[in-house]
PDB file of N, CA and C in Angstrom:
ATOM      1  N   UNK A   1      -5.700  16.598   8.292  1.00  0.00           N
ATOM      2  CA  UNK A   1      -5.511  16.184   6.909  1.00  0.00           C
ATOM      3  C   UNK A   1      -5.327  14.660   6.863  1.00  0.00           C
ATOM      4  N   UNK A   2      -6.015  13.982   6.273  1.00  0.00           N
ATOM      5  CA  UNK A   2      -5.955  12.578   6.104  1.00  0.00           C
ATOM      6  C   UNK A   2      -4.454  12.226   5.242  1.00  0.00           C
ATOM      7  N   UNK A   3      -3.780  10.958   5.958  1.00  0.00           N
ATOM      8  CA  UNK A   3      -2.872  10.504   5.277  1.00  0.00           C
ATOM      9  C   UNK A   3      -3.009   9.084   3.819  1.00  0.00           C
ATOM     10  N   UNK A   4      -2.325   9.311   3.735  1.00  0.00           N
ATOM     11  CA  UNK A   4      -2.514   8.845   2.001  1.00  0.00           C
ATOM     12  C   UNK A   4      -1.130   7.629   1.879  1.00  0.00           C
ATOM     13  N   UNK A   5      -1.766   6.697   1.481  1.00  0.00           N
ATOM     14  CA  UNK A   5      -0.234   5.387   1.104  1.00  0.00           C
ATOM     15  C   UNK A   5       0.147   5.848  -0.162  1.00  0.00           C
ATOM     16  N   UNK A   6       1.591   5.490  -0.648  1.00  0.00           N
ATOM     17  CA  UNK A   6       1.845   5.783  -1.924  1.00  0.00           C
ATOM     18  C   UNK A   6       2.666   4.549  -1.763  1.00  0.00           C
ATOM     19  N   UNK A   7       2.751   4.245  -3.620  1.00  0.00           N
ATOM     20  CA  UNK A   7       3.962   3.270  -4.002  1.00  0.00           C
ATOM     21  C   UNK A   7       4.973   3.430  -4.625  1.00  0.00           C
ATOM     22  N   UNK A   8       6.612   3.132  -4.795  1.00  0.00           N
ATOM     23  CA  UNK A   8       7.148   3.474  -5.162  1.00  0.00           C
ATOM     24  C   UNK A   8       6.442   2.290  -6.923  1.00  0.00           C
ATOM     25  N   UNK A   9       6.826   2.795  -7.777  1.00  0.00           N
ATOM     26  CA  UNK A   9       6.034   2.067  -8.840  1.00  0.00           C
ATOM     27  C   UNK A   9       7.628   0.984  -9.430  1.00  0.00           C
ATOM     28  N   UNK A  10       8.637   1.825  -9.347  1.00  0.00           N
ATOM     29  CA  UNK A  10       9.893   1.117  -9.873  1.00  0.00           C
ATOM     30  C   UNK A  10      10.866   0.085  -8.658  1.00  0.00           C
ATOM     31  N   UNK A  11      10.088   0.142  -7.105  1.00  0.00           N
ATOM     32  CA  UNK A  11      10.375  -0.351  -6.430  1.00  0.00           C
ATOM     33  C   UNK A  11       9.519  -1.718  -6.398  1.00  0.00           C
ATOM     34  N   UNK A  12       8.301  -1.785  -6.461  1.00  0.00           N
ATOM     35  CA  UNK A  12       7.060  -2.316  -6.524  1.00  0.00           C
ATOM     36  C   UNK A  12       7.361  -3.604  -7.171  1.00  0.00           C
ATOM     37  N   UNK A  13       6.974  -5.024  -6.574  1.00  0.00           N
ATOM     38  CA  UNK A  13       7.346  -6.104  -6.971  1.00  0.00           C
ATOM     39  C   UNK A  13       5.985  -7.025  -7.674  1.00  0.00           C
ATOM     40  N   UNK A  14       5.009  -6.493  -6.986  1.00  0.00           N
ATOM     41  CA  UNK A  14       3.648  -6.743  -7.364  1.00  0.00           C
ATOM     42  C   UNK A  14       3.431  -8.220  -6.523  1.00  0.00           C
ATOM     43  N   UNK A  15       3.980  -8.302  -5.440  1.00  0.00           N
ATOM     44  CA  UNK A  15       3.705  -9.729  -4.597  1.00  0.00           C
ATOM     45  C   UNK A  15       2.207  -9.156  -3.779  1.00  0.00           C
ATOM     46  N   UNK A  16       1.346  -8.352  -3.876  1.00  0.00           N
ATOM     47  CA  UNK A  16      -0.132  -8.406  -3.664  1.00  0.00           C
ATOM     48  C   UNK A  16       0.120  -7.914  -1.841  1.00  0.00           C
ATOM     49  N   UNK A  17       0.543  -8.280  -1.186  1.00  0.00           N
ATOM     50  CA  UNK A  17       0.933  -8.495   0.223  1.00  0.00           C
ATOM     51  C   UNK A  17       0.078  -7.263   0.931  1.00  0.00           C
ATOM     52  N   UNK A  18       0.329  -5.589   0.122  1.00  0.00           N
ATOM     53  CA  UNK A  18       0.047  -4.954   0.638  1.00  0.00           C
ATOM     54  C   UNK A  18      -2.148  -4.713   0.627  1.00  0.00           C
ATOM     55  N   UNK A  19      -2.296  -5.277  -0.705  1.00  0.00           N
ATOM     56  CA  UNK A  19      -4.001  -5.667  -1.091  1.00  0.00           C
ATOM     57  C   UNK A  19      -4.090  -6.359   0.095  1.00  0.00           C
ATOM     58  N   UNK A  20      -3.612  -7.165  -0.090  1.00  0.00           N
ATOM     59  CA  UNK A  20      -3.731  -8.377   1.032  1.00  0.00           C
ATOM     60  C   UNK A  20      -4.274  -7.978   2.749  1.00  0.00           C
ATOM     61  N   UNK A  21      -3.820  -6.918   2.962  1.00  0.00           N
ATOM     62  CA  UNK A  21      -3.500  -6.474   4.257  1.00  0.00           C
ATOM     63  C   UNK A  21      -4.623  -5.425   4.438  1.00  0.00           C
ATOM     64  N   UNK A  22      -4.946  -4.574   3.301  1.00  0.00           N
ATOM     65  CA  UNK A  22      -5.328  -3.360   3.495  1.00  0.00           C
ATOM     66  C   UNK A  22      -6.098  -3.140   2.110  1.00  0.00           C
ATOM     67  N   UNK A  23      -6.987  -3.906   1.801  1.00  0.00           N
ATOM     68  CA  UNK A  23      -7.989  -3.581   0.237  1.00  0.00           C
ATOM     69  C   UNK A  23      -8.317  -2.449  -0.212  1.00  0.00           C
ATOM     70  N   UNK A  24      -8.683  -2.067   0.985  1.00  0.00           N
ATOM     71  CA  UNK A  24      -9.601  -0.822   0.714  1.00  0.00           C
ATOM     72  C   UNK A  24      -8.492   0.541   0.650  1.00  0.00           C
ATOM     73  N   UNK A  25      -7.203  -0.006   0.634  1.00  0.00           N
ATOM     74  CA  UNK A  25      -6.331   1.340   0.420  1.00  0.00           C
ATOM     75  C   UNK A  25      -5.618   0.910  -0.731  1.00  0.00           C
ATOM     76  N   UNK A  26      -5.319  -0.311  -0.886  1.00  0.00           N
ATOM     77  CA  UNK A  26      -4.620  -0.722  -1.983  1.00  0.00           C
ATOM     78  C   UNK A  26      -4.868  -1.655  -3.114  1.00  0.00           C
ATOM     79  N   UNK A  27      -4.741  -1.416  -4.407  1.00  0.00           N
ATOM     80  CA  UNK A  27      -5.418  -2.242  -5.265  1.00  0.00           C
ATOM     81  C   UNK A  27      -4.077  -2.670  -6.586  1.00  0.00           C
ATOM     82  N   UNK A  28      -4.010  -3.512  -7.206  1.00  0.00           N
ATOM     83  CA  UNK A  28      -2.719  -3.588  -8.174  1.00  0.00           C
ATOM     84  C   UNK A  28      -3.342  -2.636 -10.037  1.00  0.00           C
ATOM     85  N   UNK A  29      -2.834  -2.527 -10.364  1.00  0.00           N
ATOM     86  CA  UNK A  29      -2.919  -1.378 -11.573  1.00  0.00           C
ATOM     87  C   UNK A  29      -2.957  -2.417 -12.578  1.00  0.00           C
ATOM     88  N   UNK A  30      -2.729  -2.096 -13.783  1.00  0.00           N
ATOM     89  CA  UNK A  30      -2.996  -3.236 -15.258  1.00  0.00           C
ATOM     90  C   UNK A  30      -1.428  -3.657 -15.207  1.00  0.00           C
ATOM     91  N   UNK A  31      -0.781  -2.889 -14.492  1.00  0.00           N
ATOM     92  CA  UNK A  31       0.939  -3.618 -14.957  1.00  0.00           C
ATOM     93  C   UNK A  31       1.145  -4.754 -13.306  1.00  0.00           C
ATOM     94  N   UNK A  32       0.191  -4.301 -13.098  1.00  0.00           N
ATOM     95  CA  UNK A  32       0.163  -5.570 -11.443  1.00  0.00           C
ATOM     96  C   UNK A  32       0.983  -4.886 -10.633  1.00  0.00           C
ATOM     97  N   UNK A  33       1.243  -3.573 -10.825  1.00  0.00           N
ATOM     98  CA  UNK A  33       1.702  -2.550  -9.548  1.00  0.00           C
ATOM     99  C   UNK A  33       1.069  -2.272  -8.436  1.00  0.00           C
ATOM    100  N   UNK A  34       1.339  -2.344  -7.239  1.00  0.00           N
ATOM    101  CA  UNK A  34      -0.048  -1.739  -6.482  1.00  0.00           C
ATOM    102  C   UNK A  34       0.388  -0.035  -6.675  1.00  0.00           C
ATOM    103  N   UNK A  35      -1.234  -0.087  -5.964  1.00  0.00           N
ATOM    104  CA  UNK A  35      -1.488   1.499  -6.251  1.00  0.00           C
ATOM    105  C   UNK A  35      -2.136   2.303  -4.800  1.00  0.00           C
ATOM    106  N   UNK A  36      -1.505   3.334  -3.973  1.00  0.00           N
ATOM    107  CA  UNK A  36      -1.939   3.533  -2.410  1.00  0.00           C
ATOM    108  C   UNK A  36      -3.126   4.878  -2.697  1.00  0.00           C
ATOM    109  N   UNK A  37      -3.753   4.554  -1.545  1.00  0.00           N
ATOM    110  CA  UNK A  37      -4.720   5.778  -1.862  1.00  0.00           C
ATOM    111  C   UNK A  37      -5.032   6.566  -0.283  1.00  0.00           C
ATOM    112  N   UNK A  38      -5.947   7.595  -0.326  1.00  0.00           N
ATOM    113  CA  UNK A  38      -6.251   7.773   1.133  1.00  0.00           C
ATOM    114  C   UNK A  38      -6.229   6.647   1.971  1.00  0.00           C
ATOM    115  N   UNK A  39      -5.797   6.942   3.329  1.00  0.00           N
ATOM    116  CA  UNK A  39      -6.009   5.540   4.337  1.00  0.00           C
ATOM    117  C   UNK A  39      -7.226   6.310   5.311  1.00  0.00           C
ATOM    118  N   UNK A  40      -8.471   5.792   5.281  1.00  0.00           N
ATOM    119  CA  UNK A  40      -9.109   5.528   6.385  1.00  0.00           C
ATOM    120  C   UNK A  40      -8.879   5.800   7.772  1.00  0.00           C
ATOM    121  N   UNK A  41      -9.089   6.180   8.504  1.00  0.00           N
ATOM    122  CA  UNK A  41      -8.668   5.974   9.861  1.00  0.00           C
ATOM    123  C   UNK A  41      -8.911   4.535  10.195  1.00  0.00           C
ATOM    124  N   UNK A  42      -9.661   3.889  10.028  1.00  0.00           N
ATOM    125  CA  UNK A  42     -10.194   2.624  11.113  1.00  0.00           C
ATOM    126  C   UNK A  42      -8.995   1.654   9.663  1.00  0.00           C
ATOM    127  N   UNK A  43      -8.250   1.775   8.838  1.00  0.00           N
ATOM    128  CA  UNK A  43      -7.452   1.206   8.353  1.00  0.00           C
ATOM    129  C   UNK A  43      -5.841   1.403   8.692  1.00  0.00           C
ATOM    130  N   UNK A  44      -5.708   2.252   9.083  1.00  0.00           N
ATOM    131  CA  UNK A  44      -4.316   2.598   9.770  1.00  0.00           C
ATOM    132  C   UNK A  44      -3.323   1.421   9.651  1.00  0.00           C
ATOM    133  N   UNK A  45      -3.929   0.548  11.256  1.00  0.00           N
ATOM    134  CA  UNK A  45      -3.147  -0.770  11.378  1.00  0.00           C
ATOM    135  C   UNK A  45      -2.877  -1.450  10.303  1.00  0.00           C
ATOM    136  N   UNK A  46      -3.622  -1.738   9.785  1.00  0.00           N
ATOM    137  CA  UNK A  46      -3.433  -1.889   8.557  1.00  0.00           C
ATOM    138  C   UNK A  46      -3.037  -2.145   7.120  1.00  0.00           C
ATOM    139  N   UNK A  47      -2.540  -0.582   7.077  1.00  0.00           N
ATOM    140  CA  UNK A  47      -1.699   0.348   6.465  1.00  0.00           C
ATOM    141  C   UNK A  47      -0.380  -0.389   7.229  1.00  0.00           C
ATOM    142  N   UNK A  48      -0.093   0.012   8.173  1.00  0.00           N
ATOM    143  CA  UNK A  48       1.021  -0.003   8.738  1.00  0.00           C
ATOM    144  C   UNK A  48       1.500  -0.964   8.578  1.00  0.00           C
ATOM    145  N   UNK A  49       0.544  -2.027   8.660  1.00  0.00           N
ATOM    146  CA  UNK A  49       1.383  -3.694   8.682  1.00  0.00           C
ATOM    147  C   UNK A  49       1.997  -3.624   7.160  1.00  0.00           C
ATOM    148  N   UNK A  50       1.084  -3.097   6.574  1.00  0.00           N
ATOM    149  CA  UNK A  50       1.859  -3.538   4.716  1.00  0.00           C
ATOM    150  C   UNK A  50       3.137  -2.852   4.313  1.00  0.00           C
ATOM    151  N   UNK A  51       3.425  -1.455   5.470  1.00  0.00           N
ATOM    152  CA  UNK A  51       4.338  -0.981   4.920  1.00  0.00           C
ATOM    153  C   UNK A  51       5.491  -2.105   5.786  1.00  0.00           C
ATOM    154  N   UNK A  52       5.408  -2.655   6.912  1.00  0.00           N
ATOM    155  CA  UNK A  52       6.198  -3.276   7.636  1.00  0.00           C
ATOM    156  C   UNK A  52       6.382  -4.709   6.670  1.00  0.00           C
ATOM    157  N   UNK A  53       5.260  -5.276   6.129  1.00  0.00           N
ATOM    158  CA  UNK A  53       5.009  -6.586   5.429  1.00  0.00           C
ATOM    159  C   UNK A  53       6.150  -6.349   3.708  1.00  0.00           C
ATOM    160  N   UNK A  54       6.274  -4.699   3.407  1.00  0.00           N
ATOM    161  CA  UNK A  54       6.443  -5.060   2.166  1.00  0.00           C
ATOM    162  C   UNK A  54       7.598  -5.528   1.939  1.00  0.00           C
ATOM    163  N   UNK A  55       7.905  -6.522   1.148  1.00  0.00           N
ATOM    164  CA  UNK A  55       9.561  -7.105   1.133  1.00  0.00           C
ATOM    165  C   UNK A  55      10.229  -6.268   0.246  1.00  0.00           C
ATOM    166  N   UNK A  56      10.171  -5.025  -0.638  1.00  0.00           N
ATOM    167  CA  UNK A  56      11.041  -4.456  -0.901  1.00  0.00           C
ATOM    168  C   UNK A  56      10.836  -2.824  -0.345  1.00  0.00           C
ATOM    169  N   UNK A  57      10.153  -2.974   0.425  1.00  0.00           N
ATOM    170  CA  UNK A  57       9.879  -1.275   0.821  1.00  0.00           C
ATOM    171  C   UNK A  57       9.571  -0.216   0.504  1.00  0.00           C
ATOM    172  N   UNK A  58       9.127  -0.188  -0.589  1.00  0.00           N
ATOM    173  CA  UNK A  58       8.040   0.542  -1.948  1.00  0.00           C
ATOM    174  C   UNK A  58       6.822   1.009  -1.404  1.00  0.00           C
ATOM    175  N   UNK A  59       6.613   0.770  -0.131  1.00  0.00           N
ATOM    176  CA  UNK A  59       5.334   1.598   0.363  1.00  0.00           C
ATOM    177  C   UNK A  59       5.753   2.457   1.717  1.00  0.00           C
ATOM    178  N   UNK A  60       5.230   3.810   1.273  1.00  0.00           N
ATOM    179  CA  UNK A  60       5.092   5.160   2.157  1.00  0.00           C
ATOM    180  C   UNK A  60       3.887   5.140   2.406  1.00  0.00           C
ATOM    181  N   UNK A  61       4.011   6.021   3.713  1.00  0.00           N
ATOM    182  CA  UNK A  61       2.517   7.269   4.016  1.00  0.00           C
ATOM    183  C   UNK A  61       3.081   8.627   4.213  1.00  0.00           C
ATOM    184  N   UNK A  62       2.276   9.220   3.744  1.00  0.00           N
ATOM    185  CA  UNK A  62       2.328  11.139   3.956  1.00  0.00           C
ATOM    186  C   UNK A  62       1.275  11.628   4.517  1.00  0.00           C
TER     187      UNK A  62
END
């Protein structure tokens, strides 16, 4: 089963960091929230760095 990023939306600061890292999993919404989606395999690292990168910790994987 493929894993999936999520954001917390009320945690979410909208500093881009996690786009930044990982485009193709993460994109910001009309309120400048990001928004997580399936992760890729060959995006993983990725993934991982943004959840390590995010400064308030608003990003999971499941």
């Amino acid at each position: 089963m493929p894993k999936k990023a999520t954001v917390n939306p009320e945690m979410c600061i909208g500093c881009g960091l996690c786009v930044g890292s990982a485009p193709s999993v993460f994109t910001l919404d009309e309120e400048g929230k990001a928004v997580g989606a399936e992760i890729p395999a060959e995006d993983e690292s990725a993934v991982e760095e943004a959840v390590a990168s995010c400064p308030v910790g608003a990003i999971a994987t499941e």
